[in-house]
N, C-alpha and C. Protein backbone atom coordinates (compact mmCIF):
# COMPACT_ATOMS: atom_id res chain seq x y z
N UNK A 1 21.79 -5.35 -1.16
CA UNK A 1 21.27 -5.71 0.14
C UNK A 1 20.46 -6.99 0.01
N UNK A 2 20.56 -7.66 0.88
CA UNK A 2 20.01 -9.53 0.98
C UNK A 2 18.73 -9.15 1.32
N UNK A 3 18.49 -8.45 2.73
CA UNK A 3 17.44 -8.64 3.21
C UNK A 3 16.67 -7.69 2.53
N UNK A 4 15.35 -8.28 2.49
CA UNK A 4 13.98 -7.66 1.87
C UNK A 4 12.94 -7.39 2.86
N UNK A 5 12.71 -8.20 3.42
CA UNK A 5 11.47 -8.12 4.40
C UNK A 5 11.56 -8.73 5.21
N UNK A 6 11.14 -8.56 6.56
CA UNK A 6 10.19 -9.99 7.75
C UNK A 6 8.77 -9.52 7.79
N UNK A 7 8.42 -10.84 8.11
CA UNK A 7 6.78 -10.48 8.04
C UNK A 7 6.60 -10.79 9.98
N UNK A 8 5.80 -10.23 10.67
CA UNK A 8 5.69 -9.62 11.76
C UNK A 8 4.31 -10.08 12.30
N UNK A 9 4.43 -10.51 13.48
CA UNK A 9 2.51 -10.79 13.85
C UNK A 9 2.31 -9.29 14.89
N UNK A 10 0.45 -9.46 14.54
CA UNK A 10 -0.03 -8.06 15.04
C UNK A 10 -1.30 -8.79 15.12
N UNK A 11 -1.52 -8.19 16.81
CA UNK A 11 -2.95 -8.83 17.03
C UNK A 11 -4.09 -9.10 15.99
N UNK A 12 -4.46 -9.65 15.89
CA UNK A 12 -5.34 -9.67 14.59
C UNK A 12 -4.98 -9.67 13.60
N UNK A 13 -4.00 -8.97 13.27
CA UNK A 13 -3.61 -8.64 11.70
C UNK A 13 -2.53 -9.20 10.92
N UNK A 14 -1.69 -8.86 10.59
CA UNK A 14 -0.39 -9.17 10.07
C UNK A 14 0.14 -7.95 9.67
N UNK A 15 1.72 -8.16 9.10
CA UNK A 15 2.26 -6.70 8.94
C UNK A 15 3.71 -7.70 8.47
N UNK A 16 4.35 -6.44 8.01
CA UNK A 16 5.91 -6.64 7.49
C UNK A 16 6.79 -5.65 8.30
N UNK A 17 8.01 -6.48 8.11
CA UNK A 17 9.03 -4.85 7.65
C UNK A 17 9.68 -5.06 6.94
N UNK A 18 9.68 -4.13 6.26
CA UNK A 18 9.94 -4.08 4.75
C UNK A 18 12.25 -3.42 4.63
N UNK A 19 12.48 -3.17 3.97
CA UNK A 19 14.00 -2.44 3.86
C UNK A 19 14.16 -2.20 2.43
N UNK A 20 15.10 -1.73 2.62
CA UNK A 20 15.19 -0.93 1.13
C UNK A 20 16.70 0.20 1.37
N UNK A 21 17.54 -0.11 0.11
CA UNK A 21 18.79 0.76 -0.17
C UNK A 21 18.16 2.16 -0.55
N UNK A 22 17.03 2.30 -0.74
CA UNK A 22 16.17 3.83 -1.23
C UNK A 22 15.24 3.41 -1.27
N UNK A 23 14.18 4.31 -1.22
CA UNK A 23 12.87 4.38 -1.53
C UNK A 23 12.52 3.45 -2.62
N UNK A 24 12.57 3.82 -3.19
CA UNK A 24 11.97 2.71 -4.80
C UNK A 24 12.42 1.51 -4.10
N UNK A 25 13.91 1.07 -3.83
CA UNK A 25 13.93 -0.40 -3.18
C UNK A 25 12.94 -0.98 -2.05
N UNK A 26 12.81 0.28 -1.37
CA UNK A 26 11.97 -0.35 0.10
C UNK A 26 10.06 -0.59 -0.62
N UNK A 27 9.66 0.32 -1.43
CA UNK A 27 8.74 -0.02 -1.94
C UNK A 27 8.69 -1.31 -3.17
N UNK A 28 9.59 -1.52 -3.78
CA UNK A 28 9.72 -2.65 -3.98
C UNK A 28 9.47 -4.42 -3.58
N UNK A 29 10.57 -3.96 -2.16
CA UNK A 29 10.56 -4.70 -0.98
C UNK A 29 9.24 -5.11 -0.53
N UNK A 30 8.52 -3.81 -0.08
CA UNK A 30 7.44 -4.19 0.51
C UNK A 30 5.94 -4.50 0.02
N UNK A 31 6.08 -4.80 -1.63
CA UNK A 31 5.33 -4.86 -2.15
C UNK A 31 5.66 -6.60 -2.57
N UNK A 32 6.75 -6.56 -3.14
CA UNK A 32 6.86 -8.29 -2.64
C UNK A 32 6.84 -9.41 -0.97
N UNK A 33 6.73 -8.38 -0.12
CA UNK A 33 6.71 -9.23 1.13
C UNK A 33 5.08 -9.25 1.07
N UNK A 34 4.40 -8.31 1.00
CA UNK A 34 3.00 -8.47 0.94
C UNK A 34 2.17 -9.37 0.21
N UNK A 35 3.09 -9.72 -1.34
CA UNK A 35 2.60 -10.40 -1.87
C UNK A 35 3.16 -12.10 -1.03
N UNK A 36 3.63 -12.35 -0.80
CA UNK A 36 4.03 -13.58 0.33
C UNK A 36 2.91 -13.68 1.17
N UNK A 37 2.50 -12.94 1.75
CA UNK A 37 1.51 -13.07 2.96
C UNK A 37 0.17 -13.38 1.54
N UNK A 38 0.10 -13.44 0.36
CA UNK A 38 -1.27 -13.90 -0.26
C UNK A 38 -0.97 -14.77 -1.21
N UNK A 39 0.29 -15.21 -1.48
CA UNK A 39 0.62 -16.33 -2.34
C UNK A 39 1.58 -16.59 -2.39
N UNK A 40 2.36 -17.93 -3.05
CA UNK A 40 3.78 -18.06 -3.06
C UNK A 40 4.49 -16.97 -4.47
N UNK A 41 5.39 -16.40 -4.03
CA UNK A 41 5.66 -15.43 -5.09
C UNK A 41 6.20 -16.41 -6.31
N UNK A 42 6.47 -17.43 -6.10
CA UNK A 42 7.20 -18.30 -7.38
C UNK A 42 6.64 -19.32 -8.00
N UNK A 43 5.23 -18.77 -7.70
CA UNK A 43 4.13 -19.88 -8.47
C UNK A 43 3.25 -18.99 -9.70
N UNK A 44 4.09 -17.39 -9.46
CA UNK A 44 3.73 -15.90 -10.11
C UNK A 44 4.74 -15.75 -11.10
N UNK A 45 4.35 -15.95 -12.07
CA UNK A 45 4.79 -15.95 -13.47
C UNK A 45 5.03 -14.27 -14.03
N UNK A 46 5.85 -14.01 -14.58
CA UNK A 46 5.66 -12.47 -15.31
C UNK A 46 5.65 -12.25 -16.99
N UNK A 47 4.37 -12.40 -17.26
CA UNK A 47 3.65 -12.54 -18.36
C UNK A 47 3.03 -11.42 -18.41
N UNK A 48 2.41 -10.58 -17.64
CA UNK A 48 1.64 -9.39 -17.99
C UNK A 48 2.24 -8.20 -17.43
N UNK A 49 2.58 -6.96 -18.01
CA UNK A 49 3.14 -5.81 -17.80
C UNK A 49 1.72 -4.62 -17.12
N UNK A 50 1.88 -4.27 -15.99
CA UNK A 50 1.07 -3.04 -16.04
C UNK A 50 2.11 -1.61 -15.24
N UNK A 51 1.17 -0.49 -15.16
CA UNK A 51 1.59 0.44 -14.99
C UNK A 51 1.01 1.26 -13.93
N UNK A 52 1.24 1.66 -12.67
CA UNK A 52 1.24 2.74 -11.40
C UNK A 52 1.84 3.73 -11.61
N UNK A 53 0.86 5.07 -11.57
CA UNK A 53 1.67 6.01 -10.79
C UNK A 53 0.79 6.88 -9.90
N UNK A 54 1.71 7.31 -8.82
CA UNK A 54 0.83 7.77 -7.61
C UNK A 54 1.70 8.94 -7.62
N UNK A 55 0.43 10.20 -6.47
CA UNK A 55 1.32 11.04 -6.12
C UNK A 55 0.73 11.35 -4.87
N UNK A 56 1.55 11.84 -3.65
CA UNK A 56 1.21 11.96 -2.11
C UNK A 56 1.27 13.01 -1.35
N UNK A 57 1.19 13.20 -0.80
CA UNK A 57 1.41 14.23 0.40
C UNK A 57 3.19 13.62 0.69
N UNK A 58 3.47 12.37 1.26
CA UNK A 58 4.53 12.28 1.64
C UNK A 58 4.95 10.69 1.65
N UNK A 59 6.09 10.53 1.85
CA UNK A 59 6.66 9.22 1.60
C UNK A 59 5.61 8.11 2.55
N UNK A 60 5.44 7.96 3.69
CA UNK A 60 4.10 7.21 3.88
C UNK A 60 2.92 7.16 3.40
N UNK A 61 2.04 7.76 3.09
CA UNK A 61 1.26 8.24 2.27
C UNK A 61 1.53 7.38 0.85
N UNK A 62 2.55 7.44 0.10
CA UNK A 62 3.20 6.78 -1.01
C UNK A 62 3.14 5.41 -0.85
N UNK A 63 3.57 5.01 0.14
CA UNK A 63 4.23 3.27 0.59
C UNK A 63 2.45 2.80 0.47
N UNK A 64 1.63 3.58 1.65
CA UNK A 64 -0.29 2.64 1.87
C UNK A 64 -0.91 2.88 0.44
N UNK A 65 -0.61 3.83 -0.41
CA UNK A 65 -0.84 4.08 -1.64
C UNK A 65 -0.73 3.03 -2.38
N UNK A 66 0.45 2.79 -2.56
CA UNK A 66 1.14 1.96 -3.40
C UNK A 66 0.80 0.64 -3.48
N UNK A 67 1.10 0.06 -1.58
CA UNK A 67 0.56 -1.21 -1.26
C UNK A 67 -1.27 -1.07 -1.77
N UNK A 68 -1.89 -0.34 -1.20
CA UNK A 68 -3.38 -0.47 -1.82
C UNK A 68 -3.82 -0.20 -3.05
N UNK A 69 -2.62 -0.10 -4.10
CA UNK A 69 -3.20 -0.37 -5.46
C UNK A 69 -2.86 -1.22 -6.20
N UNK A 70 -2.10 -1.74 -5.65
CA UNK A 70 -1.58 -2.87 -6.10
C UNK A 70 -2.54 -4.25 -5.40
N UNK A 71 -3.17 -4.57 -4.09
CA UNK A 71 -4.32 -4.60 -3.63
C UNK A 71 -5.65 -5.00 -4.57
N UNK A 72 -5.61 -3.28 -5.01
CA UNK A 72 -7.17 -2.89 -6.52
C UNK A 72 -6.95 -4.03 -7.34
N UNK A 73 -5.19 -3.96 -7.66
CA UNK A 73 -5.35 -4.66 -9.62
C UNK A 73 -5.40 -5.98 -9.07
N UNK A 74 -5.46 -6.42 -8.13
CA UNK A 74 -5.70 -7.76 -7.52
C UNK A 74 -7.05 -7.98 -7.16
N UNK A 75 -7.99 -7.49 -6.31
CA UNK A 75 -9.23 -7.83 -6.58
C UNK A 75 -9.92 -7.43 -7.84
N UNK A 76 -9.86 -5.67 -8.32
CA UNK A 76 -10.33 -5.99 -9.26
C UNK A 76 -10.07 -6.28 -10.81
N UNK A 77 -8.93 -6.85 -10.91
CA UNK A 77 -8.19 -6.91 -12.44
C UNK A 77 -7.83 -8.40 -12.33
N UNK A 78 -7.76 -8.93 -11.14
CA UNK A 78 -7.05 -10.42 -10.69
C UNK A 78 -5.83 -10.13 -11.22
N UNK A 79 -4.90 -9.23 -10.74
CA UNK A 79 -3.60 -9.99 -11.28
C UNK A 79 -2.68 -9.41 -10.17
N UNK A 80 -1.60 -10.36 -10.08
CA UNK A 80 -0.40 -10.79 -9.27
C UNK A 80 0.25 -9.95 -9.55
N UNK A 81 1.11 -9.18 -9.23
CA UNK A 81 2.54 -8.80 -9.62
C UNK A 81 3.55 -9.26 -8.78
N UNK A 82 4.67 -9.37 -9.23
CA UNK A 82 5.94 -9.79 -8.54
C UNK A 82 7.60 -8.86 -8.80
N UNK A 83 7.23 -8.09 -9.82
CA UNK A 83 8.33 -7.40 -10.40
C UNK A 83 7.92 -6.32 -10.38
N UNK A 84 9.07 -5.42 -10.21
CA UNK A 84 8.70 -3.58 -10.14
C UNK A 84 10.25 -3.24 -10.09
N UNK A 85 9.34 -2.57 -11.22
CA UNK A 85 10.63 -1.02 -11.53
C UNK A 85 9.95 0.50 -11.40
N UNK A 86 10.71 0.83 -10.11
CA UNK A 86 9.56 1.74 -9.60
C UNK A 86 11.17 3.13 -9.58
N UNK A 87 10.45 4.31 -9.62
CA UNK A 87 10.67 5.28 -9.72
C UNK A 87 10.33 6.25 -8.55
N UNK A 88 10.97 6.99 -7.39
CA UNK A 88 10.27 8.11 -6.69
C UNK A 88 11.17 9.15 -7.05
N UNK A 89 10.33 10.11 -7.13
CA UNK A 89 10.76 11.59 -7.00
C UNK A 89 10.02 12.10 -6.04
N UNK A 90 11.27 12.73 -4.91
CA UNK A 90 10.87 14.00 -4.17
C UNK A 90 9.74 13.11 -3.27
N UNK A 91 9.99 12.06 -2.86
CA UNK A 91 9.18 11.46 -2.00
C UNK A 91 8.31 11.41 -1.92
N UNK A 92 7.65 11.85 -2.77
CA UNK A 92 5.74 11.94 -2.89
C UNK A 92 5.22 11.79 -4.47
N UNK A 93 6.04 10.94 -5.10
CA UNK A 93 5.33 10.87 -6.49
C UNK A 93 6.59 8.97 -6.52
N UNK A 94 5.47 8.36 -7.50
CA UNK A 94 5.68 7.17 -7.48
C UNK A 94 5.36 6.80 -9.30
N UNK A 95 6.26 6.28 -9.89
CA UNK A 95 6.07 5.48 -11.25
C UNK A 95 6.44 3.69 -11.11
N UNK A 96 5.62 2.99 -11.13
CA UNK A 96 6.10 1.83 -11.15
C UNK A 96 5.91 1.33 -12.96
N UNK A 97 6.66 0.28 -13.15
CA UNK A 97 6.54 -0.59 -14.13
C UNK A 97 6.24 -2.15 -13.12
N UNK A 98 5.26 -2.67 -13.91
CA UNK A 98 4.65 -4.18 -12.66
C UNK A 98 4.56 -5.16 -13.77
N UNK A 99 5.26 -6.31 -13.21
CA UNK A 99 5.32 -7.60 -14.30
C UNK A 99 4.71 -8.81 -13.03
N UNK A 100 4.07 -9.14 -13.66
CA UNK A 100 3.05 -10.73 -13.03
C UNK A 100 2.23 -11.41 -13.97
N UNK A 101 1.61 -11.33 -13.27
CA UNK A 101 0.01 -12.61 -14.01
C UNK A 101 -1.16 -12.72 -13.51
N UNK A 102 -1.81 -13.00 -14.70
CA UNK A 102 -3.80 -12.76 -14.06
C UNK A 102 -3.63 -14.22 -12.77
N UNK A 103 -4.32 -14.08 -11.90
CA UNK A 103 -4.69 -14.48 -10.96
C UNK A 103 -5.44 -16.00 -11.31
N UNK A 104 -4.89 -17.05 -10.73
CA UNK A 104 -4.98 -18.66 -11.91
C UNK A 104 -5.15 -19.36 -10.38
N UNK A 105 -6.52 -19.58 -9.91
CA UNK A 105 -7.19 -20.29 -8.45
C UNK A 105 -5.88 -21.67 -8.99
N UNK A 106 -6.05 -22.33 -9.88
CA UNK A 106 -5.33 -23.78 -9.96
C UNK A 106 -4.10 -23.91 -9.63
N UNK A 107 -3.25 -22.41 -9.84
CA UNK A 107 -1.92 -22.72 -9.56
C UNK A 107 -1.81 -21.55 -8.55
N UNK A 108 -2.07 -20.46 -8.24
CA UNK A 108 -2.07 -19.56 -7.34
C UNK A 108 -3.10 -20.16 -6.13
N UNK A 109 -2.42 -20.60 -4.93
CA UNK A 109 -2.88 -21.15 -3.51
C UNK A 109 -2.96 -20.14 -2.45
N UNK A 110 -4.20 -19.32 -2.61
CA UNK A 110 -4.26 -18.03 -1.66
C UNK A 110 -4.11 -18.26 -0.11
N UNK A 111 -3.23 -17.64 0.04
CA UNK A 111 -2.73 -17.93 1.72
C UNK A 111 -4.14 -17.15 2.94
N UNK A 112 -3.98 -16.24 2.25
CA UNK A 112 -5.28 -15.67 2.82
C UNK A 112 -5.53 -13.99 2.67
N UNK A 113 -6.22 -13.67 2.85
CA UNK A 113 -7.03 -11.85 2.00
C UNK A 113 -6.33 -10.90 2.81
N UNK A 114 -5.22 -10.42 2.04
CA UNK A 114 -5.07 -9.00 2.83
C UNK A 114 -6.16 -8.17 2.29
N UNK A 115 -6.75 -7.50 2.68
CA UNK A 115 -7.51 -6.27 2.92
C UNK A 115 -7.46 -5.16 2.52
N UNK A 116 -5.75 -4.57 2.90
CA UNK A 116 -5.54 -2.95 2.79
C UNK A 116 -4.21 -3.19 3.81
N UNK A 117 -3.33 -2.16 2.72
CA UNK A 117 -2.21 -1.56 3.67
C UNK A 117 -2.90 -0.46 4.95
N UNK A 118 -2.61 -0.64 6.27
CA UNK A 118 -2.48 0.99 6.84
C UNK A 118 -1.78 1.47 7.72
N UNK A 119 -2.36 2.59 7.84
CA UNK A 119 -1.41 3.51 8.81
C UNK A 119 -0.98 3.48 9.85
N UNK A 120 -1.57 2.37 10.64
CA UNK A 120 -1.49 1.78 11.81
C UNK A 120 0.13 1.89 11.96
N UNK A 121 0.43 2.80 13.14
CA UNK A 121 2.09 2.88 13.72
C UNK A 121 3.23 2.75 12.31
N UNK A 122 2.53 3.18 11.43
CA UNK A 122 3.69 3.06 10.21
C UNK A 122 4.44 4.47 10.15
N UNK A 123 5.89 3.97 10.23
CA UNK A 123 6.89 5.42 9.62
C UNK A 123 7.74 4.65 8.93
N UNK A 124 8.65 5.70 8.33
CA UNK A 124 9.80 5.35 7.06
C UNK A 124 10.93 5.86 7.59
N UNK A 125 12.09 4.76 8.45
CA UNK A 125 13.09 5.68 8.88
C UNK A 125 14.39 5.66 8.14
N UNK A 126 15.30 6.05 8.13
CA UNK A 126 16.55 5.41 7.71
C UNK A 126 17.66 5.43 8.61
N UNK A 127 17.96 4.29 8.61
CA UNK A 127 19.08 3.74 9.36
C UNK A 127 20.65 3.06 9.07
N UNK A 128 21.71 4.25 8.94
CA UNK A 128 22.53 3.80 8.74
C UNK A 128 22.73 3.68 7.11
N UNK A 129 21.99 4.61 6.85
CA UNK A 129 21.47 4.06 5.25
C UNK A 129 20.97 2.81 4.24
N UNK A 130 19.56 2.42 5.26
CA UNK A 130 18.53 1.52 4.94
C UNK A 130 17.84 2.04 5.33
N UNK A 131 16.64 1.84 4.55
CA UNK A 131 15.33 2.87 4.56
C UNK A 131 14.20 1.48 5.43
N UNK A 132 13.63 1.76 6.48
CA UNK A 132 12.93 0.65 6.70
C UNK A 132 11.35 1.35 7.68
N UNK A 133 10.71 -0.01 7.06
CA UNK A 133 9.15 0.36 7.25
C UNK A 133 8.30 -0.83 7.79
N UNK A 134 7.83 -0.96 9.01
CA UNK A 134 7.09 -1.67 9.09
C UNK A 134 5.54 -1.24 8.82
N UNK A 135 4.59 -2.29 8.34
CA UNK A 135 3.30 -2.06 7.50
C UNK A 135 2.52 -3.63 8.33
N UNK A 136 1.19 -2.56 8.95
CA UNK A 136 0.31 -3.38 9.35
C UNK A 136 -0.98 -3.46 8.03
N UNK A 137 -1.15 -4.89 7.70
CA UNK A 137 -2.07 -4.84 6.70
C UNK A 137 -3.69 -5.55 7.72
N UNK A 138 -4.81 -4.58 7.07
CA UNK A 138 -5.90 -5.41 7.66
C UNK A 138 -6.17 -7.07 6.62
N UNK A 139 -6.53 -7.94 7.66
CA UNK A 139 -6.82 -9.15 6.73
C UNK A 139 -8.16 -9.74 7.08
């Protein structure tokens, strides 16, 4: 599948929608469109390996999870990710593998602060067999 994301205006805020051939793709997806809305993804090098895993109540729950920890290792770890090899089982448990880079002001040109994934009007539908999600982030 080509398409990955559009990114979406929301009064105040910003937001995506994200797609995905499955779950792991759409979280994928929407973890690189997010990173767009705070930097150019190809100025993000993959030099450093880290590791996520979450577990939820349910596949939304998973997606604001996911987006907001990835969020954490960005304010507080400074680092970028751009790559994921992510894993769901049973829609409420999440393993990622995350490849990026510590956070470099000289070459990373912050577009501007997302905040937090949330819940704001977010569902996970599938259509036709594409999994798709729009995600309002506070900024």
């Amino acid at each position: 599948m080509d398409r990955r994301f559009d990114i979406t205006n929301h009064t105040a805020d910003i937001g995506i929608t994200a797609y995905g051939k499955d779950l792991a793709d759409l979280m994928s997806n929407a973890a690189y469109g997010m990173l767009t809305l705070i930097v150019e993804p190809e100025t993000v090098k993959s030099t450093v390996t880290g590791k996520i895993e979450l577990e939820e109540l349910d596949d939304v729950a998973l997606l604001v999870e996911w987006l907001n920890a990835l969020l954490y290792e960005m304010d507080v770890n400074r680092l970028l990710f751009k790559e994921f090899d992510i894993v769901v089982t049973g829609q409420t448990k999440l393993a990622a593998v995350c490849r990026g880079e510590r956070l470099d002001l000289a070459r990373h040109r912050l577009k501007r602060e997302v905040k937090a994934a949330t819940y704001h009007n977010l569902r996970i539908v599938n259509e036709k067999g594409i999994y798709i999600a729009r995600i309002i982030f506070d900024i």
